[in-house]
N, C-alpha and C. Protein backbone atom coordinates (compact mmCIF):
# COMPACT_ATOMS: atom_id res chain seq x y z
N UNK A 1 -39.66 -6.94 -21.26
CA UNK A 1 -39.39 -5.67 -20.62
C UNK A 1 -38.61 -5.92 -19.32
N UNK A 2 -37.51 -5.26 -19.35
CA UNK A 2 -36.78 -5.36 -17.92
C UNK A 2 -37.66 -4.69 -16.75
N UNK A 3 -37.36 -5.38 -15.53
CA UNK A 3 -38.00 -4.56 -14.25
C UNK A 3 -36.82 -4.02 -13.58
N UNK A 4 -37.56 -2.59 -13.25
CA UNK A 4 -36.52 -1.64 -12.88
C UNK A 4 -36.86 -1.72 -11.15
N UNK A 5 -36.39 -1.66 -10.34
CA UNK A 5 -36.58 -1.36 -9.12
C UNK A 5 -35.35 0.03 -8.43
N UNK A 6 -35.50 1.44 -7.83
CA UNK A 6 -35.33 2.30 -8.03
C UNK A 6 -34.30 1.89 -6.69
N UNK A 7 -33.23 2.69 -6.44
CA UNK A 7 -32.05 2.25 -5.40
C UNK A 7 -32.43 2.58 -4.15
N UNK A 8 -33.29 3.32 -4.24
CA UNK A 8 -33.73 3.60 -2.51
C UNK A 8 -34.78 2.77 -2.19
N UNK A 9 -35.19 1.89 -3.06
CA UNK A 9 -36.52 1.27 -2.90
C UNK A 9 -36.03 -0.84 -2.78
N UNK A 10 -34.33 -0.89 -2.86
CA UNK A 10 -34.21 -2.17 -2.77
C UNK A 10 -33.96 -2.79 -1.58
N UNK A 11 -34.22 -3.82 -1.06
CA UNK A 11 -34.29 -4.28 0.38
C UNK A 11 -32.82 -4.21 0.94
N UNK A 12 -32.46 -4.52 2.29
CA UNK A 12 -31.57 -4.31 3.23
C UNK A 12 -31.32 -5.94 3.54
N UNK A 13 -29.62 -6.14 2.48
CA UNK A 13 -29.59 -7.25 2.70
C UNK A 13 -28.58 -7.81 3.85
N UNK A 14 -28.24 -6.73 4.55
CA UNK A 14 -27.03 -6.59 5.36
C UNK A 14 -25.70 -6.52 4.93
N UNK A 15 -24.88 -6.95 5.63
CA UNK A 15 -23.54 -6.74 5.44
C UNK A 15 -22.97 -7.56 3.49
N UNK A 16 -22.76 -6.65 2.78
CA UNK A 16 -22.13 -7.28 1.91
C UNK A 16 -20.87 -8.33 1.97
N UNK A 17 -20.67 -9.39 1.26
CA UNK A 17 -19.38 -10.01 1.32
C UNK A 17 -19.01 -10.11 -0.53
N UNK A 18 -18.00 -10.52 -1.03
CA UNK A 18 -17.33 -10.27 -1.89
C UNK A 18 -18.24 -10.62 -3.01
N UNK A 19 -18.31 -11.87 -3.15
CA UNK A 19 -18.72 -12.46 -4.62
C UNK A 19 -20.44 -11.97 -4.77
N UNK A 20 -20.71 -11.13 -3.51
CA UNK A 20 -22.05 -10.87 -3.58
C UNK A 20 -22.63 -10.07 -5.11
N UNK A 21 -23.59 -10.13 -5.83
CA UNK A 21 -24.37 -9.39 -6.69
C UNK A 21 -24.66 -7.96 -6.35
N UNK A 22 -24.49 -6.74 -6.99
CA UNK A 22 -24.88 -5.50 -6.49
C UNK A 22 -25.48 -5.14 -7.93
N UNK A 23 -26.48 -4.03 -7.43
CA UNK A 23 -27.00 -3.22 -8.66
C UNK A 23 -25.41 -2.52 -8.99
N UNK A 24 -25.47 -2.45 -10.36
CA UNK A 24 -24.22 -1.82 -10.84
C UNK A 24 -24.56 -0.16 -11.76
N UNK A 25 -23.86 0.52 -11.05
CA UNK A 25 -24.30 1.86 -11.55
C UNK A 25 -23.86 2.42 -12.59
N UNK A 26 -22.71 1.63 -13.16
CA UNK A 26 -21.99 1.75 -14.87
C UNK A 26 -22.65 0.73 -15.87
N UNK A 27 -23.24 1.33 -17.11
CA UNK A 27 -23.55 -0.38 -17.84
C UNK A 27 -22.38 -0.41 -18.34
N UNK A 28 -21.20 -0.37 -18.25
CA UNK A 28 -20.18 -1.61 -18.78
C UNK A 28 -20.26 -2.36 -18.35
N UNK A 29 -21.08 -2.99 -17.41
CA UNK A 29 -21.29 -4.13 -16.66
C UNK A 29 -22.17 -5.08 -16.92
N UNK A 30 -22.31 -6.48 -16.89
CA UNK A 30 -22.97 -7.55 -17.54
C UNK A 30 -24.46 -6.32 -16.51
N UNK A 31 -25.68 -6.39 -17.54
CA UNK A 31 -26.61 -5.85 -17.77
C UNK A 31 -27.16 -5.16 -16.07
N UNK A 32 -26.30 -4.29 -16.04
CA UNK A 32 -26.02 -3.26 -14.53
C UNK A 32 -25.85 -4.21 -13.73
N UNK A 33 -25.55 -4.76 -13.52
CA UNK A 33 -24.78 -5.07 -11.84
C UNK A 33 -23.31 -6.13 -11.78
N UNK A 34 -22.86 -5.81 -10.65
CA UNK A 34 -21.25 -6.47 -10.28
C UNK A 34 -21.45 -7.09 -9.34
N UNK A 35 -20.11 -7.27 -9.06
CA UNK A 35 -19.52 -8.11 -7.58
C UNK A 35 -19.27 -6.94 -7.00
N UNK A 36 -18.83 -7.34 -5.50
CA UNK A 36 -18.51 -6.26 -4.60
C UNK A 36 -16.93 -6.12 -4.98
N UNK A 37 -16.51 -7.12 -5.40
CA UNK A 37 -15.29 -6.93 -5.65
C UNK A 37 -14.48 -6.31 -6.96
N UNK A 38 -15.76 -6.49 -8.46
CA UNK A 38 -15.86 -5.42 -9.24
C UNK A 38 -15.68 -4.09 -8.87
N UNK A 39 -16.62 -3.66 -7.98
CA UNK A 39 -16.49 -2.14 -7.45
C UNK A 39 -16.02 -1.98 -6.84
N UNK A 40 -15.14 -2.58 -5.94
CA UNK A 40 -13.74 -2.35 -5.12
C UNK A 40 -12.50 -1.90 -6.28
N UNK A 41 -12.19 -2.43 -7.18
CA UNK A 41 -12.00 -2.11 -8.34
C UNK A 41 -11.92 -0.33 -8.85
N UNK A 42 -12.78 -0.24 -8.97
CA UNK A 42 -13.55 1.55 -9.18
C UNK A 42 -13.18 2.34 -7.86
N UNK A 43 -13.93 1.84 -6.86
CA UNK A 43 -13.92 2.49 -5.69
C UNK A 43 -12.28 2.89 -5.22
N UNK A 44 -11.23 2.24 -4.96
CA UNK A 44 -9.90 1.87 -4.80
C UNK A 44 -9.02 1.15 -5.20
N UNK A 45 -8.55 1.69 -6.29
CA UNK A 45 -7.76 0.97 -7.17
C UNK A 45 -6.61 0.25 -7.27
N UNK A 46 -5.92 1.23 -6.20
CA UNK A 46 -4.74 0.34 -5.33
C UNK A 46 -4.79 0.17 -3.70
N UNK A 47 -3.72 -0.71 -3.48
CA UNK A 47 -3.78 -1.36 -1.97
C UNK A 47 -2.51 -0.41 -1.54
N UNK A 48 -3.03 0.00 -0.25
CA UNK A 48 -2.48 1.26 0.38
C UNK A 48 -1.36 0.40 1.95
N UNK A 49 -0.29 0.85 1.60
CA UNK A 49 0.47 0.22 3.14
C UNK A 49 1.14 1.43 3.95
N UNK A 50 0.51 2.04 4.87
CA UNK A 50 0.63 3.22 5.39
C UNK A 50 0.84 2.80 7.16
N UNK A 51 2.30 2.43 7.25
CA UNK A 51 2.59 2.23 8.30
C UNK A 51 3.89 3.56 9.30
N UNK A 52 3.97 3.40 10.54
CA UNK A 52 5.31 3.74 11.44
C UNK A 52 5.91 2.97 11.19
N UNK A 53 7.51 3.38 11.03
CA UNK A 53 8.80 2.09 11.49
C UNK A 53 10.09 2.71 11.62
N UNK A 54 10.50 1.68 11.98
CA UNK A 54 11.58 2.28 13.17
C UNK A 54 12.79 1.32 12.53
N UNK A 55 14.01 1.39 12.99
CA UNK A 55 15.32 0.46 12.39
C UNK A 55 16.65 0.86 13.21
N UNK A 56 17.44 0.00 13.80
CA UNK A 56 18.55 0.80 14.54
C UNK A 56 19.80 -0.19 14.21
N UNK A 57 20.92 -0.05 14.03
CA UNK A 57 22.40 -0.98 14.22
C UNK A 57 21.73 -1.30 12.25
N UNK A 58 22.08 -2.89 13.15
CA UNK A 58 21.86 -3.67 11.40
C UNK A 58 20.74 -4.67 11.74
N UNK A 59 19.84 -3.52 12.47
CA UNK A 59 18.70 -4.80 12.65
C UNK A 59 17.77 -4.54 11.96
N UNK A 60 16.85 -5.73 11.21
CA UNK A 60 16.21 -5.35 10.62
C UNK A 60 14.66 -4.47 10.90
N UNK A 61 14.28 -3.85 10.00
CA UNK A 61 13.09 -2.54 10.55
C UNK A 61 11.95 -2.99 11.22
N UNK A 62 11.23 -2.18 11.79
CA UNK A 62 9.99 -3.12 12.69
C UNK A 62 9.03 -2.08 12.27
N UNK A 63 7.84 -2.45 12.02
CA UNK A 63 6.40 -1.63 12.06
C UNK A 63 6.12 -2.01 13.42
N UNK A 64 6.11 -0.48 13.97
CA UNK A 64 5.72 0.07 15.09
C UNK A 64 4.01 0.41 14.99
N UNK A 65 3.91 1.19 13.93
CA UNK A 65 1.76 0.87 14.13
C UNK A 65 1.34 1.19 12.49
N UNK A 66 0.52 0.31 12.78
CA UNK A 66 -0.35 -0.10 11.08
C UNK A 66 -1.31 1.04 11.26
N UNK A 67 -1.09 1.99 10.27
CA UNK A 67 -2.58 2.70 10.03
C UNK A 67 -3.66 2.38 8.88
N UNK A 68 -2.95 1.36 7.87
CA UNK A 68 -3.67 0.92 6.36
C UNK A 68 -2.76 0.07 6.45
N UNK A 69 -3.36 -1.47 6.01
CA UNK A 69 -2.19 -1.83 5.07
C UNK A 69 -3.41 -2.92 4.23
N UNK A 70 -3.36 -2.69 3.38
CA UNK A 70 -4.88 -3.25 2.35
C UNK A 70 -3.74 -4.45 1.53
N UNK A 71 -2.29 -4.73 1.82
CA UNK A 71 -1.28 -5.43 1.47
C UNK A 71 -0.86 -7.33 1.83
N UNK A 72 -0.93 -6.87 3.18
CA UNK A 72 -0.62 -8.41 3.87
C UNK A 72 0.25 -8.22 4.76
N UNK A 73 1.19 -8.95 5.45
CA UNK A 73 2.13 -8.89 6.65
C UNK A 73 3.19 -8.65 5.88
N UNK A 74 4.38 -7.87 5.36
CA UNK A 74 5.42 -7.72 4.56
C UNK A 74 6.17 -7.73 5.62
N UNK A 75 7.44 -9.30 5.44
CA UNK A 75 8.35 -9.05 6.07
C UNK A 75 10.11 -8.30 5.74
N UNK A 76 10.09 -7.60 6.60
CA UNK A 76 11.01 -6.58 6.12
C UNK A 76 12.60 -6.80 6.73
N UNK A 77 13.69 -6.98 5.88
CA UNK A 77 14.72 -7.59 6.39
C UNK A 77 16.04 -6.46 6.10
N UNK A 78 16.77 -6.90 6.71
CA UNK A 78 18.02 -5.93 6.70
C UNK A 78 19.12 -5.75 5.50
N UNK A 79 19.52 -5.49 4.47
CA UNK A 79 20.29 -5.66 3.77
C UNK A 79 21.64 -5.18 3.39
N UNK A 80 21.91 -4.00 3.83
CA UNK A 80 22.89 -3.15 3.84
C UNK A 80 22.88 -1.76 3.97
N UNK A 81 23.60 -0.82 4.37
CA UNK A 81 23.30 0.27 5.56
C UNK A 81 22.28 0.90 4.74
N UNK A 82 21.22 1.42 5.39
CA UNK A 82 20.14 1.78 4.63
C UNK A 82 19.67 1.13 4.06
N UNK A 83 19.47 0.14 2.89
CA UNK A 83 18.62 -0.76 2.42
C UNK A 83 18.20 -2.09 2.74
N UNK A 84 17.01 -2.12 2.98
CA UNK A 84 16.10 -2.90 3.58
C UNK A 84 15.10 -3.55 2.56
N UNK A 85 14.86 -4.71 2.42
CA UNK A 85 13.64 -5.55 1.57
C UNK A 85 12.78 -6.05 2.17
N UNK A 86 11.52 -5.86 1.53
CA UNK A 86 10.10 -6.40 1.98
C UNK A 86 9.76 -7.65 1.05
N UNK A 87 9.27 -8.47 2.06
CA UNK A 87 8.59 -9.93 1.21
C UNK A 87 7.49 -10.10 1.53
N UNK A 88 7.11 -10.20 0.79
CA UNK A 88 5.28 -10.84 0.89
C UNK A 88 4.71 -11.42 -0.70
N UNK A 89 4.79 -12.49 -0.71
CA UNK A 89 4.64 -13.82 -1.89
C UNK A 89 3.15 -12.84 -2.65
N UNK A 90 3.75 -12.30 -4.28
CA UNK A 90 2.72 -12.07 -4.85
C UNK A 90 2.35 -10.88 -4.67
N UNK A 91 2.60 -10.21 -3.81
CA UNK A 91 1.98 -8.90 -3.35
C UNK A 91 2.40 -7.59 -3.88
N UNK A 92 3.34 -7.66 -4.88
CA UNK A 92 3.65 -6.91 -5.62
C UNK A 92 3.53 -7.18 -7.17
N UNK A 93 2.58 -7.87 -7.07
CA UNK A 93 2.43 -8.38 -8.63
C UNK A 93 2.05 -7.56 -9.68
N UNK A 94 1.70 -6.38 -9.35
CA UNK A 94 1.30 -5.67 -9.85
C UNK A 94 1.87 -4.32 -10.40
N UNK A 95 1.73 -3.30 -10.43
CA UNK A 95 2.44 -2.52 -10.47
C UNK A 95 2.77 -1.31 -9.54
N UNK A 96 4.53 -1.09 -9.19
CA UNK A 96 4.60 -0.36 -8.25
C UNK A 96 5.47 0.86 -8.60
N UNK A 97 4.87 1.92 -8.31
CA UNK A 97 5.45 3.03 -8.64
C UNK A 97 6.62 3.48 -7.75
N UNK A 98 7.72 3.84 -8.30
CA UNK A 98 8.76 4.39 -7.55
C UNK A 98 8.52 5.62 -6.90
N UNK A 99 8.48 5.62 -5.43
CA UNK A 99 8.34 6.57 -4.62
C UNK A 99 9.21 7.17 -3.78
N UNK A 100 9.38 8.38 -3.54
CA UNK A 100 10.52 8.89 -3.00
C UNK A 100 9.94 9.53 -2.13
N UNK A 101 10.07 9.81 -0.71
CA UNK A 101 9.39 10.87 -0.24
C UNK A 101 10.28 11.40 1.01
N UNK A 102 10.00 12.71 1.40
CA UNK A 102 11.00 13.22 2.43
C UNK A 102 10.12 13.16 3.68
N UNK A 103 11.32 13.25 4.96
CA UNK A 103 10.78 13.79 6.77
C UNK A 103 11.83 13.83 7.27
N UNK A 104 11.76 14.69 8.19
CA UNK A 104 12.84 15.43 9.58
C UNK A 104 13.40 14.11 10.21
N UNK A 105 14.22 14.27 10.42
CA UNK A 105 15.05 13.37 11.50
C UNK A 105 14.99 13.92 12.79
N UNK A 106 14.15 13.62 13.63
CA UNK A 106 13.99 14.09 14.89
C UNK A 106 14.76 14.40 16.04
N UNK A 107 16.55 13.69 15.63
CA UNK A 107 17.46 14.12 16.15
C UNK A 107 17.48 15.78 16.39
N UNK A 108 17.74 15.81 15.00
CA UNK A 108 18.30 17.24 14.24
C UNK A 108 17.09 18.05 13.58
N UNK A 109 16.00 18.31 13.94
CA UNK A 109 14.86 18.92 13.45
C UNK A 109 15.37 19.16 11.78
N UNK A 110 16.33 20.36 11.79
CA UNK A 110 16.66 21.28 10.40
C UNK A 110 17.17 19.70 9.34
N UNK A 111 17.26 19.14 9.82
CA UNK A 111 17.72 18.01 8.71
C UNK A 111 16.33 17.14 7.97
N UNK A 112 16.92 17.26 6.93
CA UNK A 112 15.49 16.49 5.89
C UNK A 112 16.18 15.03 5.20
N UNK A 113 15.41 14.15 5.82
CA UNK A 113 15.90 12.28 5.29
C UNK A 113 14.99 11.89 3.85
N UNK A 114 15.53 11.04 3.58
CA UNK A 114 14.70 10.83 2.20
C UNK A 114 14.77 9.05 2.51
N UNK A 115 13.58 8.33 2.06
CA UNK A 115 13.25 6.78 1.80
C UNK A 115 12.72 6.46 0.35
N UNK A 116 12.90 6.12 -0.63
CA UNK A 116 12.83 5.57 -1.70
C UNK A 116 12.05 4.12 -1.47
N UNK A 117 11.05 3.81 -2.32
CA UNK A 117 10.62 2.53 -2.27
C UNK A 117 10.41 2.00 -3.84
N UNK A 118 11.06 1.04 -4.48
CA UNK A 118 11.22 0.33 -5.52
C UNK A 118 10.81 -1.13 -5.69
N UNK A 119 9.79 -1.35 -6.88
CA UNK A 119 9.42 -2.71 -6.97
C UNK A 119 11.05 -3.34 -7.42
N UNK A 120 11.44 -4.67 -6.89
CA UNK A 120 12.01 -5.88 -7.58
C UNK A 120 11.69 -6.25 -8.68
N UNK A 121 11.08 -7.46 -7.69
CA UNK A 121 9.94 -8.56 -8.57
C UNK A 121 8.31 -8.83 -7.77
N UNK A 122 7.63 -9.61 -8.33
CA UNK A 122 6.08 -9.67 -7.91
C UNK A 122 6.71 -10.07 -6.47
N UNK A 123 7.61 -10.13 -5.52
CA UNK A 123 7.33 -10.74 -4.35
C UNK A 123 8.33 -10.40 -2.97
N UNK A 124 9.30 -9.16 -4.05
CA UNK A 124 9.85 -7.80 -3.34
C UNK A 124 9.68 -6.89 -3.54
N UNK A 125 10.19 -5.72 -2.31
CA UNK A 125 9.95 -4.19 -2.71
C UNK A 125 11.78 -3.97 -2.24
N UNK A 126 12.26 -2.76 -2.72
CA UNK A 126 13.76 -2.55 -1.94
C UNK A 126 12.88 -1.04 -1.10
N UNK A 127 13.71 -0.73 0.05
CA UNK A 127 13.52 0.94 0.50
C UNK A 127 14.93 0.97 0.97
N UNK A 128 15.15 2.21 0.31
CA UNK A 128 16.35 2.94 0.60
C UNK A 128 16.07 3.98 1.09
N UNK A 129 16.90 4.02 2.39
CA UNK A 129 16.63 5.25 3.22
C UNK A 129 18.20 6.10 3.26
N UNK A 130 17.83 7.38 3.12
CA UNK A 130 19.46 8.08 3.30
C UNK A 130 19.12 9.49 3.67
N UNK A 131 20.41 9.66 4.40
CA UNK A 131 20.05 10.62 5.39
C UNK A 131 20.54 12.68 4.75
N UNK A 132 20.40 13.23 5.40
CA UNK A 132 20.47 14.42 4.98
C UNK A 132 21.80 14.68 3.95
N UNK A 133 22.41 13.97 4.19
CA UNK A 133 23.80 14.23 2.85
C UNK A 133 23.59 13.31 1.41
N UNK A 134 22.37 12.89 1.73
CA UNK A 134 22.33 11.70 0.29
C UNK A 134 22.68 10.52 0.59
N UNK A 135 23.58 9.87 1.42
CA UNK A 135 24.42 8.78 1.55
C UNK A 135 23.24 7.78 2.60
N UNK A 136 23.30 6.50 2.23
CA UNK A 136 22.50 5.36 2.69
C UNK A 136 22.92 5.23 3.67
N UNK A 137 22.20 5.20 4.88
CA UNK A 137 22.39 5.04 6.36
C UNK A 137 21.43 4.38 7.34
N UNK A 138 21.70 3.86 7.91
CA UNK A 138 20.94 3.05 9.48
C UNK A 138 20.72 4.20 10.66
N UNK A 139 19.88 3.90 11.73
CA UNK A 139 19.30 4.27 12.41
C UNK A 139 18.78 5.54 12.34
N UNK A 140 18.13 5.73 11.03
CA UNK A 140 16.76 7.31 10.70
C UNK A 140 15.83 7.05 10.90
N UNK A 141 15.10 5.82 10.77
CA UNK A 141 14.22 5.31 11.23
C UNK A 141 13.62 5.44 12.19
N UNK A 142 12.79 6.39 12.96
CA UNK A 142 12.31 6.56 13.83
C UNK A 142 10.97 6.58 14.09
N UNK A 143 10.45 5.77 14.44
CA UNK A 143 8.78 5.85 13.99
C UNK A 143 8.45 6.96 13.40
N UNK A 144 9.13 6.14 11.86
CA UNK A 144 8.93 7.38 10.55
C UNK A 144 7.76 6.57 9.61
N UNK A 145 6.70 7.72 9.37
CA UNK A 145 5.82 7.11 8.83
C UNK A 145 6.14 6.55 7.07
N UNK A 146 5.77 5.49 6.55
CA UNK A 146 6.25 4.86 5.84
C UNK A 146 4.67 4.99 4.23
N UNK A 147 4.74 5.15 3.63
CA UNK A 147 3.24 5.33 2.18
C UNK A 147 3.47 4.93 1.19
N UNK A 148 3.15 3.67 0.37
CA UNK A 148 3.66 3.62 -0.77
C UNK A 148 2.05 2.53 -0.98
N UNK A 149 2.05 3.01 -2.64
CA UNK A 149 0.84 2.18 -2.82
C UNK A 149 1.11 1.09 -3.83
N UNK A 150 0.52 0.06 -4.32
CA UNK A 150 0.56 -0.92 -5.07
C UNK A 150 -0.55 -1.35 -5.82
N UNK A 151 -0.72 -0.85 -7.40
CA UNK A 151 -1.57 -1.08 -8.23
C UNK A 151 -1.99 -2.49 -8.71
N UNK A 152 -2.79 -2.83 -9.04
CA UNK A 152 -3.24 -4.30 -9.76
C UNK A 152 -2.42 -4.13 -11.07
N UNK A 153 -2.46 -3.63 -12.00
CA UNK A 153 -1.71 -4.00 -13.50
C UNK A 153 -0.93 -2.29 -13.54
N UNK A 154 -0.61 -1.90 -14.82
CA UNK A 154 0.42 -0.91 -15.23
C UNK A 154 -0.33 -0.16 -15.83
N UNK A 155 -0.69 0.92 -15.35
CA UNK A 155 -1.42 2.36 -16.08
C UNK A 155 -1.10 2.64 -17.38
């Protein structure tokens, strides 16, 4: 007979760390319980990089402030007017959805910019940024907030 012990009734083992054992609340799981890192899994499925950044001339872009980045340090380099590549070994190994998303150019309030973010390969991303006429351009960048997420495998 299995022994059941009820979830409000199991001791306080402090701070979890990864490979730790947890009661598991799905039985698809070897006979209820996981890793913490199993249910990281469930809990958040992808790694979120939700930064500010900024870019001016032909220099390459700078994160101005990290609000998430569940990613790693992605270094981000200059490539041609408007397009810019991120590196970080592996960190795109997964799958990345093409994202497009719009914001104001703070110059010109009434103007709407667009940044595109595209997987490469497992160990680039491209972002193309272009400005209110469509056309790829430098200095929109204005501590413009930046969101793109990155899945473990392909939905």
């Amino acid at each position: 007979m299995t022994l059941r012990i009820p979830y409000n009734q199991l001791p306080n083992l402090g701070v979890l760390q990864s490979g730790d054992i947890i009661p598991g609340l799905r039985p698809a799981f070897n006979e209820g319980s996981m890793t913490v890192d199993d249910l990281s899994n469930f809990v958040n499925i992808g790694k979120a990089y939700r930064v500010d950044m900024s870019q001016s001339g032909t220099s390459d872009p700078t994160v101005d402030f990290e609000y998430e980045n569940w990613i790693g340090s992605i270094v981000w380099t200059y490539v041609s007017p408007g397009v810019y590549n991120g590196n970080l070994f592996g960190a795109f190994a997964g799958y990345v959805p093409v994202q497009t998303k719009s914001f104001f150019d703070d110059t010109y309030a009434s103007t709407v910019n667009t940044y595109t973010i595209k997987k490469i390969d497992d160990n680039n991303i491209e972002m193309s940024v272009r400005n209110y006429t469509g056309r790829n351009d430098d200095n929109i960048l204005n501590l413009t907030f930046i969101d793109f997420l990155v899945y473990p495998a392909a939905l």
